[in-house]
N, C-alpha and C. Protein backbone atom coordinates (compact mmCIF):
# COMPACT_ATOMS: atom_id res chain seq x y z
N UNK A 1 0.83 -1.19 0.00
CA UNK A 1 0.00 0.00 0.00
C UNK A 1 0.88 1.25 0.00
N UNK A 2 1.81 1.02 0.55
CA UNK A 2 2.67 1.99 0.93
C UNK A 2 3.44 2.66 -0.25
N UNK A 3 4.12 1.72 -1.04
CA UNK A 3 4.49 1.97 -2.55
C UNK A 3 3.45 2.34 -2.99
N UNK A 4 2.35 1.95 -3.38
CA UNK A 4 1.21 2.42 -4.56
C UNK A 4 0.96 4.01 -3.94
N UNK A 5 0.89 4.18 -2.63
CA UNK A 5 0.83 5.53 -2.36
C UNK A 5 1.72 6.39 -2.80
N UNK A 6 3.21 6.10 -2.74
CA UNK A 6 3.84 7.00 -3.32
C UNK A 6 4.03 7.13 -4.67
N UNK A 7 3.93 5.61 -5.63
CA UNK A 7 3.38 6.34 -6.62
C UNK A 7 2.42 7.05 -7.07
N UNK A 8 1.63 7.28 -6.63
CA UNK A 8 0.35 7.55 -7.04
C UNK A 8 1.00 9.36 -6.88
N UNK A 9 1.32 9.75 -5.80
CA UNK A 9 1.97 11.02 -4.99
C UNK A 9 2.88 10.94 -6.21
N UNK A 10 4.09 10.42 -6.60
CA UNK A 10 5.15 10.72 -7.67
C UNK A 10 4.50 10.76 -8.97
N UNK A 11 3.61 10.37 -9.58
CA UNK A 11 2.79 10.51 -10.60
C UNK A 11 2.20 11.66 -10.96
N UNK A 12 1.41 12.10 -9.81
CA UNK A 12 1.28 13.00 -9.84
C UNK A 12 2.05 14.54 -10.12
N UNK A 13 2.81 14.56 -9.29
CA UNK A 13 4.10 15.48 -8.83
C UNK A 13 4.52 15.12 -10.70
N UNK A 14 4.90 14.46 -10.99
CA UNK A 14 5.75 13.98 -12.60
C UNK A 14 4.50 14.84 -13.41
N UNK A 15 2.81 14.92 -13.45
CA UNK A 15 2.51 15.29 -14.45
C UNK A 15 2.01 16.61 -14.04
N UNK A 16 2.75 17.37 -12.88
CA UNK A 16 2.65 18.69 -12.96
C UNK A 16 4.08 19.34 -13.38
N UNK A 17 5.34 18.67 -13.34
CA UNK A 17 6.40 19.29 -13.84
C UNK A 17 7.14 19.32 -12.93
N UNK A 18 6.50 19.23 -11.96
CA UNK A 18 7.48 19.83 -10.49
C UNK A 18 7.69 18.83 -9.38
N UNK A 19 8.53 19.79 -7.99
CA UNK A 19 8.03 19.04 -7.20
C UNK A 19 7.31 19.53 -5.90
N UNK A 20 6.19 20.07 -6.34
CA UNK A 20 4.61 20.72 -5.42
C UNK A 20 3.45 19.99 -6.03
N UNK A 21 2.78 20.06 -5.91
CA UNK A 21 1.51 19.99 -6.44
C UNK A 21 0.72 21.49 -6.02
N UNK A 22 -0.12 21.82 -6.09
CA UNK A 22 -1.07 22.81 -6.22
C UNK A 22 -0.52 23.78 -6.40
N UNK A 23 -1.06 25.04 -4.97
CA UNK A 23 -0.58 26.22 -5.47
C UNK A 23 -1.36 26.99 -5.77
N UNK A 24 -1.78 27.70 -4.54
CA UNK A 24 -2.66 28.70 -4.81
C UNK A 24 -2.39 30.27 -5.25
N UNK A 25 -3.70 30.63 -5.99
CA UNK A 25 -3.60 31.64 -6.34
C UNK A 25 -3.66 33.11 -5.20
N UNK A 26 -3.97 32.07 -3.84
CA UNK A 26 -4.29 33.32 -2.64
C UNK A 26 -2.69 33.56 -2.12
N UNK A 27 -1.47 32.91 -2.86
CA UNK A 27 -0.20 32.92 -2.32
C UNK A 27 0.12 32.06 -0.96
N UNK A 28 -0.52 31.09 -0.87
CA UNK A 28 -0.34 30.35 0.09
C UNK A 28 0.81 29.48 -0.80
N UNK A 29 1.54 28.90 0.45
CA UNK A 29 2.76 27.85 -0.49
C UNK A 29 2.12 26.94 -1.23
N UNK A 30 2.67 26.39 -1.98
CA UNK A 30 2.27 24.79 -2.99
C UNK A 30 2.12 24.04 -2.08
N UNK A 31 1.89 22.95 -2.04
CA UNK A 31 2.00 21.44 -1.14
C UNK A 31 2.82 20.85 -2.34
N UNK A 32 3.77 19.90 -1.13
CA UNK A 32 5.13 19.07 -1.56
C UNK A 32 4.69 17.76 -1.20
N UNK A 33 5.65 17.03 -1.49
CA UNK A 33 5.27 15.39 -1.27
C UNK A 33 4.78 15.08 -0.12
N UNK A 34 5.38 16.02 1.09
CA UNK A 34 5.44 15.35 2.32
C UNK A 34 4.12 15.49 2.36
N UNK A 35 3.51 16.93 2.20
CA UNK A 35 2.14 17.55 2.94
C UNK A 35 1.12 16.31 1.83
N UNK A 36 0.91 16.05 0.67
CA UNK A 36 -0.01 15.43 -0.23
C UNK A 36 0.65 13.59 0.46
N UNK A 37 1.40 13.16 1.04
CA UNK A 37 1.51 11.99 1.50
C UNK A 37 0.96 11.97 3.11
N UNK A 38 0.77 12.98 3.84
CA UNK A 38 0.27 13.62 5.25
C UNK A 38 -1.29 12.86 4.91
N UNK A 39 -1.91 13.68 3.97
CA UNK A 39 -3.31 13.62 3.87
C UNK A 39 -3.72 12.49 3.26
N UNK A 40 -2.95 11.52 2.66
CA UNK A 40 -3.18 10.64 1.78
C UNK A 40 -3.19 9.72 2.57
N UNK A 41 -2.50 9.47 4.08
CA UNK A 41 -2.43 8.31 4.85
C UNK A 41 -3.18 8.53 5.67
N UNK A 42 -3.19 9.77 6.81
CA UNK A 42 -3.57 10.34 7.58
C UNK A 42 -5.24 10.46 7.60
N UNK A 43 -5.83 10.16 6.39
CA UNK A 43 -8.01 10.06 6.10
C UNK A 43 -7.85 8.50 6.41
N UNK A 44 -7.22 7.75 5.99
CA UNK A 44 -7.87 6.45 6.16
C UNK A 44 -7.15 6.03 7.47
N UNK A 45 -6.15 6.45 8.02
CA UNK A 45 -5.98 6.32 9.55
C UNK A 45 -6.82 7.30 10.41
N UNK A 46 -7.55 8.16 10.38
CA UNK A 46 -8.32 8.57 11.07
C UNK A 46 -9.59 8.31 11.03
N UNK A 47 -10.12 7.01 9.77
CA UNK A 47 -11.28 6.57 9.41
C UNK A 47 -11.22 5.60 10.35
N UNK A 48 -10.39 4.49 10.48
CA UNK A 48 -9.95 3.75 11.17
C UNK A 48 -9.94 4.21 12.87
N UNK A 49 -9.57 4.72 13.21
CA UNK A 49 -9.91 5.89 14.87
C UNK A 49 -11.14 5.62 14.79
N UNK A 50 -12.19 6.14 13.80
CA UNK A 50 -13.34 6.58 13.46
C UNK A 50 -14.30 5.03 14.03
N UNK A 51 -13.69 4.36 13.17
CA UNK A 51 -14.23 3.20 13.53
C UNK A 51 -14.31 2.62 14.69
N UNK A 52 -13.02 2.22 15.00
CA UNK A 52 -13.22 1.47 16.72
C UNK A 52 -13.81 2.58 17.76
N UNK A 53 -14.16 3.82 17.33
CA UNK A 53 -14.16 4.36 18.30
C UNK A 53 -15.99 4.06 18.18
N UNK A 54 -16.59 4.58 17.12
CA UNK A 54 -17.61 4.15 17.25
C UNK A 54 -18.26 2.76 18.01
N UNK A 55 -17.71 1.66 17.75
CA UNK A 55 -17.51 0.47 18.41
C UNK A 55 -17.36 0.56 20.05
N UNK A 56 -16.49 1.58 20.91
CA UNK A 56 -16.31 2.12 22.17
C UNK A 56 -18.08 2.88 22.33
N UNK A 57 -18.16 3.78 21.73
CA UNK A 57 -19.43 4.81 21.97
C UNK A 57 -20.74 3.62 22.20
N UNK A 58 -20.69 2.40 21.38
CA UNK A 58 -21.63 1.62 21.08
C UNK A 58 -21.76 0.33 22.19
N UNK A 59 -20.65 0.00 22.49
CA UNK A 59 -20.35 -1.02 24.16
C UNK A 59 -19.93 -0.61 25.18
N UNK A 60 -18.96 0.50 25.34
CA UNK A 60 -18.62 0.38 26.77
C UNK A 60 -19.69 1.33 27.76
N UNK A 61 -19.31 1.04 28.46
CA UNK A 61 -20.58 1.32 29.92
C UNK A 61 -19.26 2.38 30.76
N UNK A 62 -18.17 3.04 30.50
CA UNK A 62 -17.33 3.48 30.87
C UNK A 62 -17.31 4.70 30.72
N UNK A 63 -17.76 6.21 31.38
CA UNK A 63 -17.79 7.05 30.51
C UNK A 63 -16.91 7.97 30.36
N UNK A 64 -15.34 7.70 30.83
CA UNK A 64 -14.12 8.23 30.34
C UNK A 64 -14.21 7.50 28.77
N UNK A 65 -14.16 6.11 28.99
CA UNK A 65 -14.07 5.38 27.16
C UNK A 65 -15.17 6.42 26.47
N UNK A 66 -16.57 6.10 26.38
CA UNK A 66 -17.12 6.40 25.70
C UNK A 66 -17.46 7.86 25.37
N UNK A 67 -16.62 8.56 26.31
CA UNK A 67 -15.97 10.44 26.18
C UNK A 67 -15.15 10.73 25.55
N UNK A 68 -13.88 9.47 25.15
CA UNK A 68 -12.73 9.72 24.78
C UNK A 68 -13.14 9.88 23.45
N UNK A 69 -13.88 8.45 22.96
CA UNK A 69 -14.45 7.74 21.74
C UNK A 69 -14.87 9.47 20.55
N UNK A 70 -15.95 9.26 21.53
CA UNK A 70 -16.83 10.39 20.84
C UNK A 70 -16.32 11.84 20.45
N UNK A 71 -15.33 11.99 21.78
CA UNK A 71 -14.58 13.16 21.44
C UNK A 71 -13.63 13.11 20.46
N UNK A 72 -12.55 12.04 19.99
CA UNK A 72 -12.14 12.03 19.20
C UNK A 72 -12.65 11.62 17.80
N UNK A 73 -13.06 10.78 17.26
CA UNK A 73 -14.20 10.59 16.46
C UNK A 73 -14.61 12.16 15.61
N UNK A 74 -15.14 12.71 16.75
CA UNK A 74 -15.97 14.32 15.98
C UNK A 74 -14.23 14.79 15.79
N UNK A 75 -13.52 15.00 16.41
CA UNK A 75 -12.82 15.58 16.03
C UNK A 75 -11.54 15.46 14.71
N UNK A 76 -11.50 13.53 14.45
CA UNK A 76 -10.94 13.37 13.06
C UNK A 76 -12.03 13.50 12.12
N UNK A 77 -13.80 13.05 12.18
CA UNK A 77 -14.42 13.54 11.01
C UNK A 77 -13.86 14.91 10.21
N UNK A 78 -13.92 16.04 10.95
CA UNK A 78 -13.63 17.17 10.90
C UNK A 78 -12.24 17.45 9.94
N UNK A 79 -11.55 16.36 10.47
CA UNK A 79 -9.76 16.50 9.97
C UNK A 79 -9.93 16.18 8.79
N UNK A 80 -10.39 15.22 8.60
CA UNK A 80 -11.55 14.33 7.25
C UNK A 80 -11.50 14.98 6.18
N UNK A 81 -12.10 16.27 6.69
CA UNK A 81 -12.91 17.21 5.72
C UNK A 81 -12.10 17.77 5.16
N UNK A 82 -11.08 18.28 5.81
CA UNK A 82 -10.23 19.54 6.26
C UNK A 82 -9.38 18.69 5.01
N UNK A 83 -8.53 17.55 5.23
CA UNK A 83 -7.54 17.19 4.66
C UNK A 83 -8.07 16.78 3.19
N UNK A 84 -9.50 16.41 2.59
CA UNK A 84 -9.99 16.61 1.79
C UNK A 84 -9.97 16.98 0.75
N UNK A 85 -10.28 18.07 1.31
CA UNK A 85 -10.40 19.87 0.69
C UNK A 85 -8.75 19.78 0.11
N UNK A 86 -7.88 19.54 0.74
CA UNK A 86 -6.65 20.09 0.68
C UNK A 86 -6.15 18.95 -1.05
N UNK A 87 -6.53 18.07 -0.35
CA UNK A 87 -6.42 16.86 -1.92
C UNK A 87 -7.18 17.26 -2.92
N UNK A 88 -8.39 17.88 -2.80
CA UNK A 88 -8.99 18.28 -3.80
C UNK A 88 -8.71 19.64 -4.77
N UNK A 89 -7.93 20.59 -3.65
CA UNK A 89 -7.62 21.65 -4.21
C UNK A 89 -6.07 21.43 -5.48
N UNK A 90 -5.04 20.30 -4.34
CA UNK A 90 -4.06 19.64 -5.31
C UNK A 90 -4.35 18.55 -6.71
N UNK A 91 -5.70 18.64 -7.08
CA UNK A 91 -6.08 18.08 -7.93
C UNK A 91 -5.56 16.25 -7.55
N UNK A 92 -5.78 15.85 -6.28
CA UNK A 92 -5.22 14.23 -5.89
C UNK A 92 -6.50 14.05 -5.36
N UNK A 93 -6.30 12.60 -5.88
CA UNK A 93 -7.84 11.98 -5.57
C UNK A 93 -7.82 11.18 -4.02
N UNK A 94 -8.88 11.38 -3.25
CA UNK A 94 -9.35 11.45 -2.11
C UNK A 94 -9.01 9.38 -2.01
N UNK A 95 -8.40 9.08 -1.27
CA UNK A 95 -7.51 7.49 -0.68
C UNK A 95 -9.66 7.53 -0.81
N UNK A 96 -10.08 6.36 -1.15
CA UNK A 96 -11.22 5.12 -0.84
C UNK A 96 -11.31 4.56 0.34
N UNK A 97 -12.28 4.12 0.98
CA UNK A 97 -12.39 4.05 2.03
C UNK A 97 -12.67 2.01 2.10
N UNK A 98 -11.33 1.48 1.77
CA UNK A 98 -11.25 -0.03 1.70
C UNK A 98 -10.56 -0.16 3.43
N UNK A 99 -11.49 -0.66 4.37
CA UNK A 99 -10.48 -1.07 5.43
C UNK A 99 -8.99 -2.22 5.61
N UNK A 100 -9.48 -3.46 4.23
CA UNK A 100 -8.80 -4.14 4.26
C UNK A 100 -7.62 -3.55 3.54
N UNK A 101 -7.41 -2.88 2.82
CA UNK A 101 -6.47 -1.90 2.37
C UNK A 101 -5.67 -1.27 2.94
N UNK A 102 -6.23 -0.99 4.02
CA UNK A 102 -5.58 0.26 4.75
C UNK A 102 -4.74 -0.57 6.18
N UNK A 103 -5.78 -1.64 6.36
CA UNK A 103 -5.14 -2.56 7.61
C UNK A 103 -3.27 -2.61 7.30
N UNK A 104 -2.81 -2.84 6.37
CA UNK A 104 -1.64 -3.10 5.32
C UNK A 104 -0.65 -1.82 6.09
N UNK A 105 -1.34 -0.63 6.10
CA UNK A 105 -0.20 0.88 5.95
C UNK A 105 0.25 0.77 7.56
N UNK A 106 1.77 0.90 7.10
CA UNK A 106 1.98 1.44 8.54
C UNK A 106 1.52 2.32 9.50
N UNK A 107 1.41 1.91 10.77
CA UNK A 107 0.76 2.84 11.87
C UNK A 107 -0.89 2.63 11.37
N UNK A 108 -1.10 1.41 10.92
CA UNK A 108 -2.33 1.34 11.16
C UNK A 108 -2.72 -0.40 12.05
N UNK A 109 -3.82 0.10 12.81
CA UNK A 109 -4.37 -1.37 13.06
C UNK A 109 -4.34 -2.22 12.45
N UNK A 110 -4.03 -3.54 12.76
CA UNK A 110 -4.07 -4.86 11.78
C UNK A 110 -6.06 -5.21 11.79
N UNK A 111 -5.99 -6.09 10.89
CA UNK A 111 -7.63 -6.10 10.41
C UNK A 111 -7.49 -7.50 12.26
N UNK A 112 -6.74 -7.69 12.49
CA UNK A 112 -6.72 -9.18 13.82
C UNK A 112 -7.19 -7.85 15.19
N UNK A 113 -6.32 -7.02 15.34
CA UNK A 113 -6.75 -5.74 15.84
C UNK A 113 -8.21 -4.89 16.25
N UNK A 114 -8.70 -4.90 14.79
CA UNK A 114 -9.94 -4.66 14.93
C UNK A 114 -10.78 -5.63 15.28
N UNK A 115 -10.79 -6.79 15.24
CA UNK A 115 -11.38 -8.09 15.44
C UNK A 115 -11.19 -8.47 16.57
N UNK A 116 -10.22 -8.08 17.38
CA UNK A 116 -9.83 -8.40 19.07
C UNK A 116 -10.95 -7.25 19.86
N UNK A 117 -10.94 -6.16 19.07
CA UNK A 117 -12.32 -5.00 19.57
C UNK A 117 -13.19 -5.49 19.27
N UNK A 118 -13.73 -6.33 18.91
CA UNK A 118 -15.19 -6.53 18.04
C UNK A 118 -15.52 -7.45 18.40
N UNK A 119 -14.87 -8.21 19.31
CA UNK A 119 -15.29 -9.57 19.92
C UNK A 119 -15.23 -9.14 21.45
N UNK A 120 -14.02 -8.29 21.99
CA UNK A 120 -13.72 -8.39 23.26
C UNK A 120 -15.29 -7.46 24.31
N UNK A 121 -15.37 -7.67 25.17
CA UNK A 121 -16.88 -7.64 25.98
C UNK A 121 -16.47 -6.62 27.61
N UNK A 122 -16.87 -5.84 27.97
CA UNK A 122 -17.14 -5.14 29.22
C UNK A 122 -16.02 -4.49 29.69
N UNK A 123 -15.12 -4.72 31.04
CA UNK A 123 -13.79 -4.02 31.42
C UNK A 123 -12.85 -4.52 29.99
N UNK A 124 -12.53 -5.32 29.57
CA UNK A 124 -11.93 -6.33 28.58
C UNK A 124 -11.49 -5.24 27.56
N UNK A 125 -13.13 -4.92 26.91
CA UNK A 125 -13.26 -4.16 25.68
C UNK A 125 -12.28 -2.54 26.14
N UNK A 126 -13.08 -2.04 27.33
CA UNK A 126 -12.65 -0.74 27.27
C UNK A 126 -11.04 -0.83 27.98
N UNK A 127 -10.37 -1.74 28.12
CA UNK A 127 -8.88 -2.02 28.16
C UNK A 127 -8.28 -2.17 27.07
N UNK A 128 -8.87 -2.92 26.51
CA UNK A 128 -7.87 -3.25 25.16
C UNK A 128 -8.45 -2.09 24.18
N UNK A 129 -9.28 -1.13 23.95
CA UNK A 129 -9.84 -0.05 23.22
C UNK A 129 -8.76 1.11 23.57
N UNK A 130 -8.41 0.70 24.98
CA UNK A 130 -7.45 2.49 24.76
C UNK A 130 -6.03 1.80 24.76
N UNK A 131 -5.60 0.39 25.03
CA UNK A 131 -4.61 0.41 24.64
C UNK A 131 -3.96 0.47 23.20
N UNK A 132 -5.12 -0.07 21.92
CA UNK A 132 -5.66 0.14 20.66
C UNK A 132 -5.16 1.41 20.40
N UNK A 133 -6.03 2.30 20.91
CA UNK A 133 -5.94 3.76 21.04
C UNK A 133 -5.05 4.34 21.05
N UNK A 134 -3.98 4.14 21.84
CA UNK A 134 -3.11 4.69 22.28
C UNK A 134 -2.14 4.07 21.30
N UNK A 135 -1.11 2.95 20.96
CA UNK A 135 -0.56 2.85 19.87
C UNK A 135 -0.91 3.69 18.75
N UNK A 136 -2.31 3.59 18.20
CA UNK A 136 -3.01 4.48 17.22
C UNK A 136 -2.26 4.97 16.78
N UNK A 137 -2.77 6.42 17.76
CA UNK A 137 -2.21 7.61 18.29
C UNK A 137 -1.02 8.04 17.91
N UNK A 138 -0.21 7.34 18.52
CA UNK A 138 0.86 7.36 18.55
C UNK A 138 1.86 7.60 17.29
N UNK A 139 1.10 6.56 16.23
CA UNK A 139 1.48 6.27 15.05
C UNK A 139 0.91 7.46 14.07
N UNK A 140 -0.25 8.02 14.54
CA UNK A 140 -0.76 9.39 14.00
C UNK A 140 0.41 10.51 14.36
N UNK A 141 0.50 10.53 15.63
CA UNK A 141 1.41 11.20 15.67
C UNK A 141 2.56 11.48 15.32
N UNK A 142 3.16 10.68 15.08
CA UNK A 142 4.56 10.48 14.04
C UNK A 142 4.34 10.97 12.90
N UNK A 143 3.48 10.51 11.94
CA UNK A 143 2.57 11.20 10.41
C UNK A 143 3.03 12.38 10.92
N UNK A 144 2.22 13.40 11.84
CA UNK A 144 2.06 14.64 11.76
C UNK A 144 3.54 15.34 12.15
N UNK A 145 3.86 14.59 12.96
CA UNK A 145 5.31 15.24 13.06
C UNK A 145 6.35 15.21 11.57
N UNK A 146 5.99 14.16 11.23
CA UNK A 146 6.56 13.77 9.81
C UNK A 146 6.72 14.91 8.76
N UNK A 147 5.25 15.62 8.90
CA UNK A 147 4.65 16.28 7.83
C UNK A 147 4.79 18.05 7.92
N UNK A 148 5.26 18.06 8.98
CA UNK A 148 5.80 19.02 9.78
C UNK A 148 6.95 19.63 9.49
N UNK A 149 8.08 18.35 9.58
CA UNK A 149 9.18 18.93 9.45
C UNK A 149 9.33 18.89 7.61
N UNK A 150 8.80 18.25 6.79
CA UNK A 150 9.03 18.13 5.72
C UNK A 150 8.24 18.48 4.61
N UNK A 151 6.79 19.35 5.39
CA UNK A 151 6.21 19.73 4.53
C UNK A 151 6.15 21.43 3.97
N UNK A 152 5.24 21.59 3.36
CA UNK A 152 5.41 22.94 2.85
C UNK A 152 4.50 23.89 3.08
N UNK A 153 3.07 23.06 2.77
CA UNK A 153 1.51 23.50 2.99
C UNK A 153 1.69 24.55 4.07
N UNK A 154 1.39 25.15 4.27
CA UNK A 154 1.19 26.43 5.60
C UNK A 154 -0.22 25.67 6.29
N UNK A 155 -1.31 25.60 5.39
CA UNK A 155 -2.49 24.63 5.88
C UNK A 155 -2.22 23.30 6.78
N UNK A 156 -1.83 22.76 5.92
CA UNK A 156 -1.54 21.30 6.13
C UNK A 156 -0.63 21.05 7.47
N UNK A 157 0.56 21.93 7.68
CA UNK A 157 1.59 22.22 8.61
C UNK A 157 1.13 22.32 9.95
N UNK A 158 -0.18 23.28 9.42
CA UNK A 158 -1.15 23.78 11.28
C UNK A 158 -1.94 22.60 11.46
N UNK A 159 -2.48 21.66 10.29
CA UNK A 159 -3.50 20.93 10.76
C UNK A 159 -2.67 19.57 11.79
N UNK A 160 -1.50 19.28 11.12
CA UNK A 160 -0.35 18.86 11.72
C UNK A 160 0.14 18.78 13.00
N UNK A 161 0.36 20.35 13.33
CA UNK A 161 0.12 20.84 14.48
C UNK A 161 -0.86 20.67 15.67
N UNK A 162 -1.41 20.48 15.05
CA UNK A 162 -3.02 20.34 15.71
C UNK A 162 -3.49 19.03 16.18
N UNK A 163 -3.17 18.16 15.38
CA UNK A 163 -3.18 16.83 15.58
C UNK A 163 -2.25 16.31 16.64
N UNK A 164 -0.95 16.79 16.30
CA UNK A 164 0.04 16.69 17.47
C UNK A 164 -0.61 17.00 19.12
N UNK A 165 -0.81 18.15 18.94
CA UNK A 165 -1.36 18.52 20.20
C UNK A 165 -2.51 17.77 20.84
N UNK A 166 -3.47 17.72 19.91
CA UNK A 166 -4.80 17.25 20.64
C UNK A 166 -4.75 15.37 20.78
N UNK A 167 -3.60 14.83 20.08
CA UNK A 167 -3.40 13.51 19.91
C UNK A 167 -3.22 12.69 21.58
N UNK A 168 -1.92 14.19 21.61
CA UNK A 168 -0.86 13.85 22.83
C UNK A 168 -1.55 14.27 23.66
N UNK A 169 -2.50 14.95 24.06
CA UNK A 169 -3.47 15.74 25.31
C UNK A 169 -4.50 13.96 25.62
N UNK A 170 -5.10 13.59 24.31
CA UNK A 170 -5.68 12.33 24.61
C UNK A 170 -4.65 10.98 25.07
N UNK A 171 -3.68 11.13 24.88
CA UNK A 171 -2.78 10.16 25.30
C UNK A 171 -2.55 10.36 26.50
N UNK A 172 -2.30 11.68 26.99
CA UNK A 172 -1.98 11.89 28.44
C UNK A 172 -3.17 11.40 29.35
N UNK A 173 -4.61 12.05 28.81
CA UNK A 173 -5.51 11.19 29.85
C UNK A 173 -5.70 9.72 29.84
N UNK A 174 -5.59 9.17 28.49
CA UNK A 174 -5.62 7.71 28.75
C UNK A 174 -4.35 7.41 29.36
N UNK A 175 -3.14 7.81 29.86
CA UNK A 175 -2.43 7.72 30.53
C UNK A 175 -2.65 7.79 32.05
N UNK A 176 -3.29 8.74 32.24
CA UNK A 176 -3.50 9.36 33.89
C UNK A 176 -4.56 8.07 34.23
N UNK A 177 -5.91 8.00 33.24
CA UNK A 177 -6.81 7.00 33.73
C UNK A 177 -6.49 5.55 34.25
N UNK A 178 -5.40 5.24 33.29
CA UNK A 178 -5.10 3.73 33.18
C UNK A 178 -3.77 3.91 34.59
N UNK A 179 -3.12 5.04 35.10
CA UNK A 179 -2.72 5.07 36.47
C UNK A 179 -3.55 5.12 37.77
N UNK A 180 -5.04 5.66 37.42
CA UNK A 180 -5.99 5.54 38.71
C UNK A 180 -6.76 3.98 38.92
């Protein structure tokens, strides 16, 4: 998956001439490989969030889990959108929403992963959901740091930013919780 992504990203980049893609006319910078490979991994790993978390909102009886769930959830739909827009404006087509596809990319859940959530039942579920979680995370977080130091987008850079922050703020409480 990982190769087909970057070709797909070098293909691109090859039939604009350069090495940006877009490029706005409001003088915002172009987006470079890093920022159009950010958004290209970063929708179907936050679809994936999306998912088990729904799965949390839908079983656990916990309502730190099913606070965490929901809160994050609304808050990658949103990223969703955001990172979208940004593919759409670079004329790159929006990653499909195949889970078994995506199980494959690094820093994502294995499809055995999601299936250990989908079976597991009561304290069980909401243990193994934020430990889930928290790897995730983690692996999101790296992306964004990734995209950060190597990207160009001014957009893309803050949304980056942003992710970083609010990733690691949810890590810290599933941290503090899983110490009480």
């Amino acid at each position: 998956m990982r190769a087909r992504l970057l070709m797909v990203v070098l293909g691109l980049l090859a039939l604009t001439g350069c090495s940006t893609v877009g490029g706005g006319s409001s003088g915002e910078p172009a987006a470079n490989e890093a920022d159009a490979t950010f958004s290209l991994r970063m929708i179907p790993h936050h679809r994936q969030t999306i998912e088990v978390s729904k799965l949390a909102v839908e079983r656990s009886k916990d309502s730190f889990v099913v606070d965490v769930a929901d809160k994050i959830a609304t808050a990658e739909a949103g990223e969703i959108e955001q990172m979208s827009t940004y593919l759409r404006s670079w004329n790159i087509q929006i990653p499909g929403d195949d889970p078994h596809a995506t199980h494959k990319m690094a820093g994502m859940m294995t499809a055995k992963d999601v299936e250990a959530l989908k079976t597991a039942q009561g304290a069980q579920f909401d243990a193994l959901y934020l430990a889930t979680l928290s790897r995730h995370l983690r692996s999101g977080i790296d992306m964004a740091k990734d995209a950060q130091a190597k990207g160009e987008h001014v957009g893309s850079k803050a949304l980056a930013g942003k992710i970083i922050v609010s990733q690691t703020e949810v890590l810290d409480q599933i941290g503090a919780k899983q110490k009480s």
